[in-house]
C-alpha atoms as a PDB file:
ATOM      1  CA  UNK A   1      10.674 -41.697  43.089  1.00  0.00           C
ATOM      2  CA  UNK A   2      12.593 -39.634  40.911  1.00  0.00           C
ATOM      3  CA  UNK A   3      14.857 -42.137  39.375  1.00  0.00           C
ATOM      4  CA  UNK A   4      11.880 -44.241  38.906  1.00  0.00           C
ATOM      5  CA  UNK A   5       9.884 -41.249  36.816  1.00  0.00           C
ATOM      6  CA  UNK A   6      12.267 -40.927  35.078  1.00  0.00           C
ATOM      7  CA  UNK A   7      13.318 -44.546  33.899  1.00  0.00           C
ATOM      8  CA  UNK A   8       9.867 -46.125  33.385  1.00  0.00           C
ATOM      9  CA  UNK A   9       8.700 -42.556  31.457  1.00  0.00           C
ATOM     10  CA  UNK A  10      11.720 -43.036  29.036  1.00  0.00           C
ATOM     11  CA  UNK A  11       9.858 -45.214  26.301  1.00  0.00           C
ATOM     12  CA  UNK A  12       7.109 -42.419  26.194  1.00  0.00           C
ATOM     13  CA  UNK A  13       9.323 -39.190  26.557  1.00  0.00           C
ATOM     14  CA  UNK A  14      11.755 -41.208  23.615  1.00  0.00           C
ATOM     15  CA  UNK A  15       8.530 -41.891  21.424  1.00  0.00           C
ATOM     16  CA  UNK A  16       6.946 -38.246  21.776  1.00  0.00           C
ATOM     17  CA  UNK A  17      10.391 -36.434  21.220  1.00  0.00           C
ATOM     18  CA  UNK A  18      10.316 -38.803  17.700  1.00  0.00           C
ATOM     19  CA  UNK A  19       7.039 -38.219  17.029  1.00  0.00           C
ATOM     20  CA  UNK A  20       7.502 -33.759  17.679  1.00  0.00           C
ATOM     21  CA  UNK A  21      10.718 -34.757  15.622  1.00  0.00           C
ATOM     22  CA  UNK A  22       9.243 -36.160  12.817  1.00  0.00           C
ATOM     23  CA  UNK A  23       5.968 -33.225  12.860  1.00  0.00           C
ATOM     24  CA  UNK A  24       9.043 -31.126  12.939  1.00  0.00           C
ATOM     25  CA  UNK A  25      10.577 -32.423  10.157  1.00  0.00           C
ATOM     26  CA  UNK A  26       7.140 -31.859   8.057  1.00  0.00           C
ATOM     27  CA  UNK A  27       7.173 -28.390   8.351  1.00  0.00           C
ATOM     28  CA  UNK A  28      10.411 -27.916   7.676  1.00  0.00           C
ATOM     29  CA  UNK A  29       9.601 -29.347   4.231  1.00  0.00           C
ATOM     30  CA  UNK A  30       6.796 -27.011   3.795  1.00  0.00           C
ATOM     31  CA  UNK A  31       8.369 -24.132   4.402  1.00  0.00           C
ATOM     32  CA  UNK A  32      11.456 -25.212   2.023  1.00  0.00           C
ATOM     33  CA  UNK A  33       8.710 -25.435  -0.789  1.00  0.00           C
ATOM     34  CA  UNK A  34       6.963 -22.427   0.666  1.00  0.00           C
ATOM     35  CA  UNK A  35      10.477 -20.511  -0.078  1.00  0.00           C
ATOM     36  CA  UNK A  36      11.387 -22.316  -3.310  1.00  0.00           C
ATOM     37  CA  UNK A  37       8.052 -20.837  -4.686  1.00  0.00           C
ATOM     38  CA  UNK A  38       8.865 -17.163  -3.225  1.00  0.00           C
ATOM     39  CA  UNK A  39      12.372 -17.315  -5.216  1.00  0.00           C
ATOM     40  CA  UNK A  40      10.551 -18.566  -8.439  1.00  0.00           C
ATOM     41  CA  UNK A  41       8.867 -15.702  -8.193  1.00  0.00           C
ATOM     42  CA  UNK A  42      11.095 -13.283  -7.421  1.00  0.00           C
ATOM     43  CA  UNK A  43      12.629 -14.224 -10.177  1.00  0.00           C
ATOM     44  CA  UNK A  44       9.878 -13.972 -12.629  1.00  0.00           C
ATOM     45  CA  UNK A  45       9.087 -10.756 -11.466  1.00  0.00           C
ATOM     46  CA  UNK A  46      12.981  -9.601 -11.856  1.00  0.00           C
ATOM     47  CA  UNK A  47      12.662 -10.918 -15.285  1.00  0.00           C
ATOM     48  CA  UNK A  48       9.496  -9.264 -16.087  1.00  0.00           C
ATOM     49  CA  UNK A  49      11.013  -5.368 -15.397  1.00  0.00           C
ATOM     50  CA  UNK A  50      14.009  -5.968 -17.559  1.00  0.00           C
ATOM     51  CA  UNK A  51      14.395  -3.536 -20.295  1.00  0.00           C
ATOM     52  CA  UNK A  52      11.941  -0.969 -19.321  1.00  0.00           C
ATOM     53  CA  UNK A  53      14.533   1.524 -18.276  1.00  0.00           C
ATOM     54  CA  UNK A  54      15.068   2.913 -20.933  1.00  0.00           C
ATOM     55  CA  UNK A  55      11.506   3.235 -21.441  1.00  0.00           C
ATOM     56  CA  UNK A  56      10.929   4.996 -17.799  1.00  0.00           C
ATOM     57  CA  UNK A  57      13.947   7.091 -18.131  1.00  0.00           C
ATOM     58  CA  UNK A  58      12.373   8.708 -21.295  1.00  0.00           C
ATOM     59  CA  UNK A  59       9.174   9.263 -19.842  1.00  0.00           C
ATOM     60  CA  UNK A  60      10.622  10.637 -17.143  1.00  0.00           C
ATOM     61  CA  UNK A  61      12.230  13.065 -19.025  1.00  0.00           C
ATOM     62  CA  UNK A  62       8.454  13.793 -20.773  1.00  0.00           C
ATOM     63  CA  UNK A  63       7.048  14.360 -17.302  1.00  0.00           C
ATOM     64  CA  UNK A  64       9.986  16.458 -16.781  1.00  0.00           C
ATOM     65  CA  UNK A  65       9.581  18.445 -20.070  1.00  0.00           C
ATOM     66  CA  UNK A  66       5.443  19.100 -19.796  1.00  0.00           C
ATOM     67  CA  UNK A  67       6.465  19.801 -15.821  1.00  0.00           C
ATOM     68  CA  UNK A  68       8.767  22.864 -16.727  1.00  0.00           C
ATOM     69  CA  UNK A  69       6.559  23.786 -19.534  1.00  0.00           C
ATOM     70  CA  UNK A  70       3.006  23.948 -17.708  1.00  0.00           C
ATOM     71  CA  UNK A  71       5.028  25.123 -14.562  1.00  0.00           C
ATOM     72  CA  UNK A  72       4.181  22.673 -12.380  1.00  0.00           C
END
């Protein structure tokens, strides 16, 4: 009964693990363009910071300054 199962199920067992396969292969896509978009912007936002530290690093140095001076 066994050998049976598992002969005359082949056809169905092959076309499902194609079919999973395939549904498989969809999301893999997905999440490839789902990650493509996260490094864009990454990158945008990387981009968008540069040169502000010298900006921060002088206010930083006024919060400092009115810190000392007001004693807080």
């Amino acid at each position: 009964m066994l050998h049976w199962n598992i002969y005359t199920d082949y056809d169905r067992r092959f076309t499902e693990a194609h079919t999973h396969l395939r549904d498989l292969n969809g999301e893999v896509v997905r999440l490839k363009r789902q990650y493509a978009a996260f490094v864009r912007t990454r990158q945008a936002a990387t981009q968008s910071c540069e040169g502000y530290d010298d900006l921060i690093r002088r206010q930083r140095s006024h919060i400092r300054t009115a810190r000392e001076k007001w004693g807080n």
